[in-house]
N, C-alpha and C. Protein backbone atom coordinates (compact mmCIF):
# COMPACT_ATOMS: atom_id res chain seq x y z
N UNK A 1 0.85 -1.17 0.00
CA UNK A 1 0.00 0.00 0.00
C UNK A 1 0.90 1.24 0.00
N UNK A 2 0.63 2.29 -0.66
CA UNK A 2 1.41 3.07 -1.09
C UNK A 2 0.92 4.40 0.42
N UNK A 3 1.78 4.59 1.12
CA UNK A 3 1.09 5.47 2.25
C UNK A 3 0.86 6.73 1.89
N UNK A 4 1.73 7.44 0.56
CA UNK A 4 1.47 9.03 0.38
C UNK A 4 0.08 9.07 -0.42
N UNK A 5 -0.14 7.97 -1.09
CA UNK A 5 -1.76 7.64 -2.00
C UNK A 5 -2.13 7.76 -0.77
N UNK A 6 -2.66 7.26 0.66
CA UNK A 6 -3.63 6.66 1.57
C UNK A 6 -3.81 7.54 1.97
N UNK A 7 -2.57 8.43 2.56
CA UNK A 7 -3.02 9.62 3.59
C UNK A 7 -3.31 10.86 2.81
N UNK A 8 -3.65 10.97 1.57
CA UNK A 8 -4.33 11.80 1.08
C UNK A 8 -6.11 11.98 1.18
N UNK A 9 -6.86 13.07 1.73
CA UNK A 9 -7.90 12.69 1.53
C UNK A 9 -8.82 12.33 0.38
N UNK A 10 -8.35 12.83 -0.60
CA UNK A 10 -9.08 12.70 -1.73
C UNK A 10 -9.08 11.40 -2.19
N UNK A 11 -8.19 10.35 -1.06
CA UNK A 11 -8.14 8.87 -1.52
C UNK A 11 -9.11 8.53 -0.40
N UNK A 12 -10.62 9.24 -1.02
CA UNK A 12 -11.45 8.52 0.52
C UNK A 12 -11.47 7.18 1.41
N UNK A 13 -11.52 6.32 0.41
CA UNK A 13 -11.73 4.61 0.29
C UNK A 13 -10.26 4.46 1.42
N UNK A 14 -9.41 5.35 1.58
CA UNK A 14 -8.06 5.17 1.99
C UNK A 14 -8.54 4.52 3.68
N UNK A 15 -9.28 5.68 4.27
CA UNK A 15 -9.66 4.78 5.57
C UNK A 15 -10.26 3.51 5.32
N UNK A 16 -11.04 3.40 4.63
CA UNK A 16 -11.76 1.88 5.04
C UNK A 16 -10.67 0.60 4.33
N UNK A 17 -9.83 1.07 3.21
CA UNK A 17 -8.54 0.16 3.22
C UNK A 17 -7.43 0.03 4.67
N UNK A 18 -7.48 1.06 5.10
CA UNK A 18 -6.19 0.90 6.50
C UNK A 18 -6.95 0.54 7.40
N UNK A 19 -8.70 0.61 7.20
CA UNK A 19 -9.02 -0.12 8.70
C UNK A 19 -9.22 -1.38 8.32
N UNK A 20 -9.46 -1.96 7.26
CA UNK A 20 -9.63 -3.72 6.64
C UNK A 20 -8.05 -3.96 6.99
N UNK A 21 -7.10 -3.01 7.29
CA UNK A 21 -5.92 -3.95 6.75
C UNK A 21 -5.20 -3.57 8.62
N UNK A 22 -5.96 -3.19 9.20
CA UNK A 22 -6.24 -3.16 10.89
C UNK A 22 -5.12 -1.57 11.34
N UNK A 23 -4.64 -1.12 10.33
CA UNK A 23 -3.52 0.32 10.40
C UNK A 23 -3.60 1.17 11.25
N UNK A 24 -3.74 0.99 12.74
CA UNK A 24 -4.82 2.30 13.29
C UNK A 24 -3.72 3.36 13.17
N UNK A 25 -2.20 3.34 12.74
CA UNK A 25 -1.91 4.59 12.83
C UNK A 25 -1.94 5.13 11.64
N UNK A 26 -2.39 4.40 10.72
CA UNK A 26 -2.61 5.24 9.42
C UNK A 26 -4.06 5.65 9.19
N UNK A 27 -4.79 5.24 9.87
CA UNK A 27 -6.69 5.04 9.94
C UNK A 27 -6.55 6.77 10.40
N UNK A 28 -5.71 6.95 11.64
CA UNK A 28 -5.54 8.08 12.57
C UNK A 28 -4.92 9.46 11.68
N UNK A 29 -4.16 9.17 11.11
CA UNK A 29 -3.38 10.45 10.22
C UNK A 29 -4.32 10.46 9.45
N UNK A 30 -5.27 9.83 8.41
CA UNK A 30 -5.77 9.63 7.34
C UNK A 30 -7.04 10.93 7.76
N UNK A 31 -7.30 10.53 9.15
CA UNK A 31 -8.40 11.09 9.66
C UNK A 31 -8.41 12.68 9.91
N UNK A 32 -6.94 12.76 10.72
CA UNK A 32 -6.15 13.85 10.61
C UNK A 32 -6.32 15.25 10.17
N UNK A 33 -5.67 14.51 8.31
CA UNK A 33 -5.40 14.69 7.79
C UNK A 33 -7.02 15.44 6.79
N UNK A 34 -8.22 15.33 7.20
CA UNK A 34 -9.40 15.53 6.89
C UNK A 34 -10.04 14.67 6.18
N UNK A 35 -9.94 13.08 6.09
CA UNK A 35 -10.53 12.09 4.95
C UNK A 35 -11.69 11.81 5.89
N UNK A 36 -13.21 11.63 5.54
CA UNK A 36 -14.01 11.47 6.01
C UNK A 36 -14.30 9.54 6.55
N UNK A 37 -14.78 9.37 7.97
CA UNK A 37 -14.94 8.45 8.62
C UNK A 37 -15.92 7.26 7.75
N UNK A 38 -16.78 8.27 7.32
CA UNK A 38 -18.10 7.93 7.00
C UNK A 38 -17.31 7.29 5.09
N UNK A 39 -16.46 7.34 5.17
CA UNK A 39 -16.73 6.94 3.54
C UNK A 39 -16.31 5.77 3.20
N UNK A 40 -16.93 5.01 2.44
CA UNK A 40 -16.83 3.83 1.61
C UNK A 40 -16.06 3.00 0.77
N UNK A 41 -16.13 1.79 0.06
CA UNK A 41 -15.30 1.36 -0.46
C UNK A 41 -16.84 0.95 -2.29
N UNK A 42 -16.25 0.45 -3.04
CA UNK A 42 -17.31 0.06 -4.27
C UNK A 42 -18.35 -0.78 -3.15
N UNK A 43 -18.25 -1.45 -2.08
CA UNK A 43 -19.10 -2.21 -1.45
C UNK A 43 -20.28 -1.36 -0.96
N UNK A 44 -19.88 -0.30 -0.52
CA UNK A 44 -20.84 0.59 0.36
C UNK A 44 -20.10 0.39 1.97
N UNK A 45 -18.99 -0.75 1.56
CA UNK A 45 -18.86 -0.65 3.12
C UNK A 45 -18.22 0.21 3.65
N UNK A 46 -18.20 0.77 5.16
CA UNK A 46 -17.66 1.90 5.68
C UNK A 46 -16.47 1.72 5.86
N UNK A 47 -15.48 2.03 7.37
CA UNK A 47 -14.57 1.56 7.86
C UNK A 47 -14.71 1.06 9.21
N UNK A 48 -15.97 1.26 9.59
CA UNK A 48 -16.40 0.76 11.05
C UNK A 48 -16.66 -0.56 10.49
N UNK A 49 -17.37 -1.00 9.05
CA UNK A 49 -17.98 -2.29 9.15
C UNK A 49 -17.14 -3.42 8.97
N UNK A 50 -15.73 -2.64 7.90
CA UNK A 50 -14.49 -3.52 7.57
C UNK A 50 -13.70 -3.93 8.91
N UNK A 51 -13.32 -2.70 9.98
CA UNK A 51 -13.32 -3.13 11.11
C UNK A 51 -13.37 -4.16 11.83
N UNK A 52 -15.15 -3.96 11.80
CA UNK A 52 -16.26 -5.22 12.66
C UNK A 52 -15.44 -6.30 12.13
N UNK A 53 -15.48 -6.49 10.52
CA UNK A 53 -15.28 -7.61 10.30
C UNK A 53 -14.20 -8.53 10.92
N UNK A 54 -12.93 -7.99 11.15
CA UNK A 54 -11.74 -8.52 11.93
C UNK A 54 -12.01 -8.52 13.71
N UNK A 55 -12.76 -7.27 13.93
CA UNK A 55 -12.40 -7.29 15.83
C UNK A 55 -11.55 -6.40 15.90
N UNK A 56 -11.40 -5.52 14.91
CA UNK A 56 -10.32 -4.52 15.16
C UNK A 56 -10.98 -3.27 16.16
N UNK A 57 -11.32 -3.79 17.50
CA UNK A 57 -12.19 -3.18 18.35
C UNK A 57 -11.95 -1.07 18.41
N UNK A 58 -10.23 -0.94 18.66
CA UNK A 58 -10.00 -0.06 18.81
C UNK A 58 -9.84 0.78 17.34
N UNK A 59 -9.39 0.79 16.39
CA UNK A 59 -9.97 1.50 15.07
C UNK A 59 -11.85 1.59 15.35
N UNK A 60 -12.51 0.87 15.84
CA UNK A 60 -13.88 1.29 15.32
C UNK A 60 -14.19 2.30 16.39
N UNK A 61 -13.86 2.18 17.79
CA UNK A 61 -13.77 2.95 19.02
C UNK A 61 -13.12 4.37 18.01
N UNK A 62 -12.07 4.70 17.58
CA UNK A 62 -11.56 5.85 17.11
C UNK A 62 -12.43 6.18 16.05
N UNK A 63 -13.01 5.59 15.24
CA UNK A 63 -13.65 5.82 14.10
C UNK A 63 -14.96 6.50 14.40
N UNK A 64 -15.57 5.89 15.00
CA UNK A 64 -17.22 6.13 16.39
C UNK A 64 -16.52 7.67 16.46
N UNK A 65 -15.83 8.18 18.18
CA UNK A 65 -14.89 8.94 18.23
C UNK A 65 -14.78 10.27 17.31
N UNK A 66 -14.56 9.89 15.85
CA UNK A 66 -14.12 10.55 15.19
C UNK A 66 -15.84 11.22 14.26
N UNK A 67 -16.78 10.25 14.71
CA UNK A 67 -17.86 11.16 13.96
C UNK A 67 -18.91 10.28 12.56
N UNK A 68 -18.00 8.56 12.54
CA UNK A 68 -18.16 7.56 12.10
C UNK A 68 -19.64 7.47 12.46
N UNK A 69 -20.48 6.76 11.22
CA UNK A 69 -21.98 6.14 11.75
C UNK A 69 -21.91 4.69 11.90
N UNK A 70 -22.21 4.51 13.10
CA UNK A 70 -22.48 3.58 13.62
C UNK A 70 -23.17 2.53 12.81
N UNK A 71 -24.17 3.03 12.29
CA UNK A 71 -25.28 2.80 11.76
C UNK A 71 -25.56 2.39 9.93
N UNK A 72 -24.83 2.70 9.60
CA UNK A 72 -24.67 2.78 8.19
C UNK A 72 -24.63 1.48 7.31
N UNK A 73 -25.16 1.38 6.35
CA UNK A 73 -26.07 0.34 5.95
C UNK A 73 -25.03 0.06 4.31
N UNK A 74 -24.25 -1.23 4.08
CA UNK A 74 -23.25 -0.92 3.16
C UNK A 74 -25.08 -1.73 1.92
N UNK A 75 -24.27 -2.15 0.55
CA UNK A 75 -24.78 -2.44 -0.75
C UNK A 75 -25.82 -3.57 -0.29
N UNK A 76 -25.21 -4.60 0.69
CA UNK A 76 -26.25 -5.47 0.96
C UNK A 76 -27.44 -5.36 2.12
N UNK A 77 -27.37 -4.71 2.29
CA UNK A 77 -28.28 -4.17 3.76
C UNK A 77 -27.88 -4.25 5.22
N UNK A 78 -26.20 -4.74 5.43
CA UNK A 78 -25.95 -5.23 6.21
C UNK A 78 -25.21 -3.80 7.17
N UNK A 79 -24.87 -4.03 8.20
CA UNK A 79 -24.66 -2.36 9.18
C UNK A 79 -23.51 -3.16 9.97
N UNK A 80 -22.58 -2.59 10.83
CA UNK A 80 -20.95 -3.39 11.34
C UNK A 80 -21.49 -4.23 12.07
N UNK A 81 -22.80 -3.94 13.22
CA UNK A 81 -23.31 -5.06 13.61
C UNK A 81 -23.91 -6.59 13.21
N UNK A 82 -24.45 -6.16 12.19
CA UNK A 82 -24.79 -7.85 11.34
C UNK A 82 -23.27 -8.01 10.77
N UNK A 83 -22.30 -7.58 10.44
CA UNK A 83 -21.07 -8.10 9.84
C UNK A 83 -20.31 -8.85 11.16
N UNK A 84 -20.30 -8.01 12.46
CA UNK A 84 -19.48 -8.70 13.43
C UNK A 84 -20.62 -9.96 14.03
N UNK A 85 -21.62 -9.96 13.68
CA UNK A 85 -22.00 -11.19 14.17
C UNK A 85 -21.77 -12.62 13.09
N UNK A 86 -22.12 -11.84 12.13
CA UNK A 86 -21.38 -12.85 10.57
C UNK A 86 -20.18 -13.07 11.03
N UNK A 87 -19.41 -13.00 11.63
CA UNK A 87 -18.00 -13.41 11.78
C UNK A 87 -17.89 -13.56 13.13
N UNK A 88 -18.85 -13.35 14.08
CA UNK A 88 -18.79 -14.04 15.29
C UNK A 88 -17.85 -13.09 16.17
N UNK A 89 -17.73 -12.11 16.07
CA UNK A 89 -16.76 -10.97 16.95
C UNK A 89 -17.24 -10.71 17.98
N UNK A 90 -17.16 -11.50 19.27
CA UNK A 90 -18.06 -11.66 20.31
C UNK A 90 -17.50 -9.99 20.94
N UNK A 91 -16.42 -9.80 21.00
CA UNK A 91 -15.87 -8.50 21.99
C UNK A 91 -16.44 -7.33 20.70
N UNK A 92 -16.59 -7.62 20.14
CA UNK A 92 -16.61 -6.48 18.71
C UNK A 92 -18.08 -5.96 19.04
N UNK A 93 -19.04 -7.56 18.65
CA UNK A 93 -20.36 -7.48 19.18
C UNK A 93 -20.71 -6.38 20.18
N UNK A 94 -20.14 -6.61 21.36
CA UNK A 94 -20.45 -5.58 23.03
C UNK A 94 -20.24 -4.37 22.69
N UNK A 95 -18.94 -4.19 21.55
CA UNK A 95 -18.45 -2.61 21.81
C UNK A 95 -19.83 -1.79 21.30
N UNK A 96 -20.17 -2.54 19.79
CA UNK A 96 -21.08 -1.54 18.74
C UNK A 96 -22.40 -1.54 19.63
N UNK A 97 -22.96 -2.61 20.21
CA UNK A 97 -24.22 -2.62 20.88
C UNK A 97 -24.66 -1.67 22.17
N UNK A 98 -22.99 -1.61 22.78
CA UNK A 98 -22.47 -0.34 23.33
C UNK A 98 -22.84 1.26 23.07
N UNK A 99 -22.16 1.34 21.63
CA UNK A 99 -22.10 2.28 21.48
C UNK A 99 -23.38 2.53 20.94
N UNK A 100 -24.40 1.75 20.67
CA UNK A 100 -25.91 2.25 19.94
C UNK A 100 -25.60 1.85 18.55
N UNK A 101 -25.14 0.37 18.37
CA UNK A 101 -25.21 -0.36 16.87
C UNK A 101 -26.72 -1.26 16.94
N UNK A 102 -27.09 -0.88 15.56
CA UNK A 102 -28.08 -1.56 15.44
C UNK A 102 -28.33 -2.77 14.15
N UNK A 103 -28.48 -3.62 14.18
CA UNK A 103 -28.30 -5.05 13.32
C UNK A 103 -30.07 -5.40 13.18
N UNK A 104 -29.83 -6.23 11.68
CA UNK A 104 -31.12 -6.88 11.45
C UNK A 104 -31.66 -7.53 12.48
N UNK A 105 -33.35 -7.94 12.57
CA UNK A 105 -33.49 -9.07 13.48
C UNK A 105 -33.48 -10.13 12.55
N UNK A 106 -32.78 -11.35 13.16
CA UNK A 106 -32.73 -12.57 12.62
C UNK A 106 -31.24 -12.61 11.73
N UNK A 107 -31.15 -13.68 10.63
CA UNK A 107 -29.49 -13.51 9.91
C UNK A 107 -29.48 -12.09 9.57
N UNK A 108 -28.02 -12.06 8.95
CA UNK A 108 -27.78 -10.89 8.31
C UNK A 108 -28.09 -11.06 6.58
N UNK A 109 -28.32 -9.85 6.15
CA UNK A 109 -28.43 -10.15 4.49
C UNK A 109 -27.08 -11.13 3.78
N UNK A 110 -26.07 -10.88 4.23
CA UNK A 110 -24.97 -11.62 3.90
C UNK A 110 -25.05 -13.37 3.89
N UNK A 111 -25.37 -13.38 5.29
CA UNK A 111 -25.62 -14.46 6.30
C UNK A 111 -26.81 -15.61 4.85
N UNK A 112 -27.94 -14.69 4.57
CA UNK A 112 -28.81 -15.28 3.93
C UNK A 112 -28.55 -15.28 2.58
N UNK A 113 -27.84 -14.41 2.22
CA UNK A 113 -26.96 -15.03 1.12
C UNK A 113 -26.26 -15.86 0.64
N UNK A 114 -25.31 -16.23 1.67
CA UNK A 114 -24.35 -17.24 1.68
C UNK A 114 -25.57 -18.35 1.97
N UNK A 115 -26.62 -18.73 2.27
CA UNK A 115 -27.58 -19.73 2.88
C UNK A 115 -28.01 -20.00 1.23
N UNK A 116 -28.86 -19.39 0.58
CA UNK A 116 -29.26 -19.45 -0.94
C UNK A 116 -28.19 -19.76 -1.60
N UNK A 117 -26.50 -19.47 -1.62
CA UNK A 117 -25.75 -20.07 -2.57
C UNK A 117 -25.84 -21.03 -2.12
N UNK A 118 -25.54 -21.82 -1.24
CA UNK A 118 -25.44 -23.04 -0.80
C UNK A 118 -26.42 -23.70 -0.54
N UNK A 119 -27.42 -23.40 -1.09
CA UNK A 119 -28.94 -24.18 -1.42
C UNK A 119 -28.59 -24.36 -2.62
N UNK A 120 -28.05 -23.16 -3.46
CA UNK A 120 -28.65 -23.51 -5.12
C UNK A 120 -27.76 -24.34 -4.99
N UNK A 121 -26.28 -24.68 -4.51
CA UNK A 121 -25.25 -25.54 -4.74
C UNK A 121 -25.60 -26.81 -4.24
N UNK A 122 -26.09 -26.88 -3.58
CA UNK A 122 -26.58 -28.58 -3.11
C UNK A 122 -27.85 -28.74 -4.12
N UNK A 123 -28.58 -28.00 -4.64
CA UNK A 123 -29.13 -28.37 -5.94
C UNK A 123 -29.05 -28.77 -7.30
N UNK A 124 -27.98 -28.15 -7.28
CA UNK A 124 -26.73 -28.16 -8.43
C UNK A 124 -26.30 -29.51 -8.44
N UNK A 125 -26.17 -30.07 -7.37
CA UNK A 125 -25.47 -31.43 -7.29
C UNK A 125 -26.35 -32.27 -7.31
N UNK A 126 -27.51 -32.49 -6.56
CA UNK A 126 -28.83 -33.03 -6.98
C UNK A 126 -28.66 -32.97 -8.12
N UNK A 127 -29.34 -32.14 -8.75
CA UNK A 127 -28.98 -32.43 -10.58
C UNK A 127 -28.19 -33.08 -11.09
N UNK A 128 -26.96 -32.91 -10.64
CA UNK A 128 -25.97 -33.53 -11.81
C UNK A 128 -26.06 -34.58 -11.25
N UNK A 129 -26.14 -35.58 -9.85
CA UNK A 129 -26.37 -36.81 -9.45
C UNK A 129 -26.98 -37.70 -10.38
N UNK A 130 -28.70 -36.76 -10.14
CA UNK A 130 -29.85 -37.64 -10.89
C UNK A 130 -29.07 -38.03 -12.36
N UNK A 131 -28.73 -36.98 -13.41
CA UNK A 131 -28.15 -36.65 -14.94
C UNK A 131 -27.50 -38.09 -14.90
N UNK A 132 -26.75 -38.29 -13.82
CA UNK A 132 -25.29 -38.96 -14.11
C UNK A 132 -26.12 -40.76 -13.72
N UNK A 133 -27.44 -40.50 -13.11
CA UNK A 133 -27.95 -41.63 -13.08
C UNK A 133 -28.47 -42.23 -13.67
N UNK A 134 -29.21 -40.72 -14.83
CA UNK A 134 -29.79 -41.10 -15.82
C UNK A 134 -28.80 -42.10 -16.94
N UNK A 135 -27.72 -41.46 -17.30
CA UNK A 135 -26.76 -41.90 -18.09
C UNK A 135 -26.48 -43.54 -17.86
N UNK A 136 -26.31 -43.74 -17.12
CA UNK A 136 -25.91 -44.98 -16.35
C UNK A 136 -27.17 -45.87 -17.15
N UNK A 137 -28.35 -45.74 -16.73
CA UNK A 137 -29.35 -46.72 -16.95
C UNK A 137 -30.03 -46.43 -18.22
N UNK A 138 -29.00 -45.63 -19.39
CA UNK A 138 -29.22 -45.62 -20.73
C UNK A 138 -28.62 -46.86 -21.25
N UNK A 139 -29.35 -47.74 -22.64
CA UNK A 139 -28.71 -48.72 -22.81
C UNK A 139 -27.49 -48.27 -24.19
């Protein structure tokens, strides 16, 4: 990662790359430096939610802190709270619920995503089973 690209603000996406990649002292200058908390990556995701995703407890504490939404809802409908429970971030979990994070009730959109690929994929195989049975009991 190139740090004079990152800590520029006009490289918005720059925070939510140094907080996926856990940087808090580059997350911190970036911030500094005037790059907004709140901004995104092509996902919609923030830098609180890339965060969540690892447990990188203290970047999201600074990020919050810094004026970050808590709350913010990336491409799939999902907010840092349904991401840290998708990944099971039990200490991550306390902080955001803490701080006034709010998550779907029930899975996360992700969560039920990954559930439908892996339906159509065990269908997928059903199919080609039966196909391959059919073949068999062709004369």
């Amino acid at each position: 990662m190139n740090d004079k690209k990152d800590q520029n603000p006009e490289n918005q996406d720059g925070v939510v790359t140094a907080s996926y990649d856990g940087n808090f002292d580059l997350v911190r200058r970036l911030i500094s430096n005037g790059a907004d908390p709140n901004s995104t990556n092509e996902y919609g995701e923030t830098a609180v939610m890339v965060a969540a995703e690892h447990g990188y407890d203290a970047i999201i504490g600074y990020l919050l802190d810094s004026g970050a939404n808590i709350n913010a809802v990336d491409k799939n409908g999902d907010t840092a709270l349904d991401i840290a429970k998708y990944h099971e971030r039990t200490d991550t979990i306390e902080l955001l619920l803490l701080r006034g994070g709010i998550g779907a009730e029930g899975p996360s959109a992700k969560e039920r995503m990954m559930d439908s690929y892996y339906e159509a994929c065990d269908h997928a195989n059903a199919v080609k089973k039966l196909l391959s049975e059919i073949k068999k009991k062709k004369p």
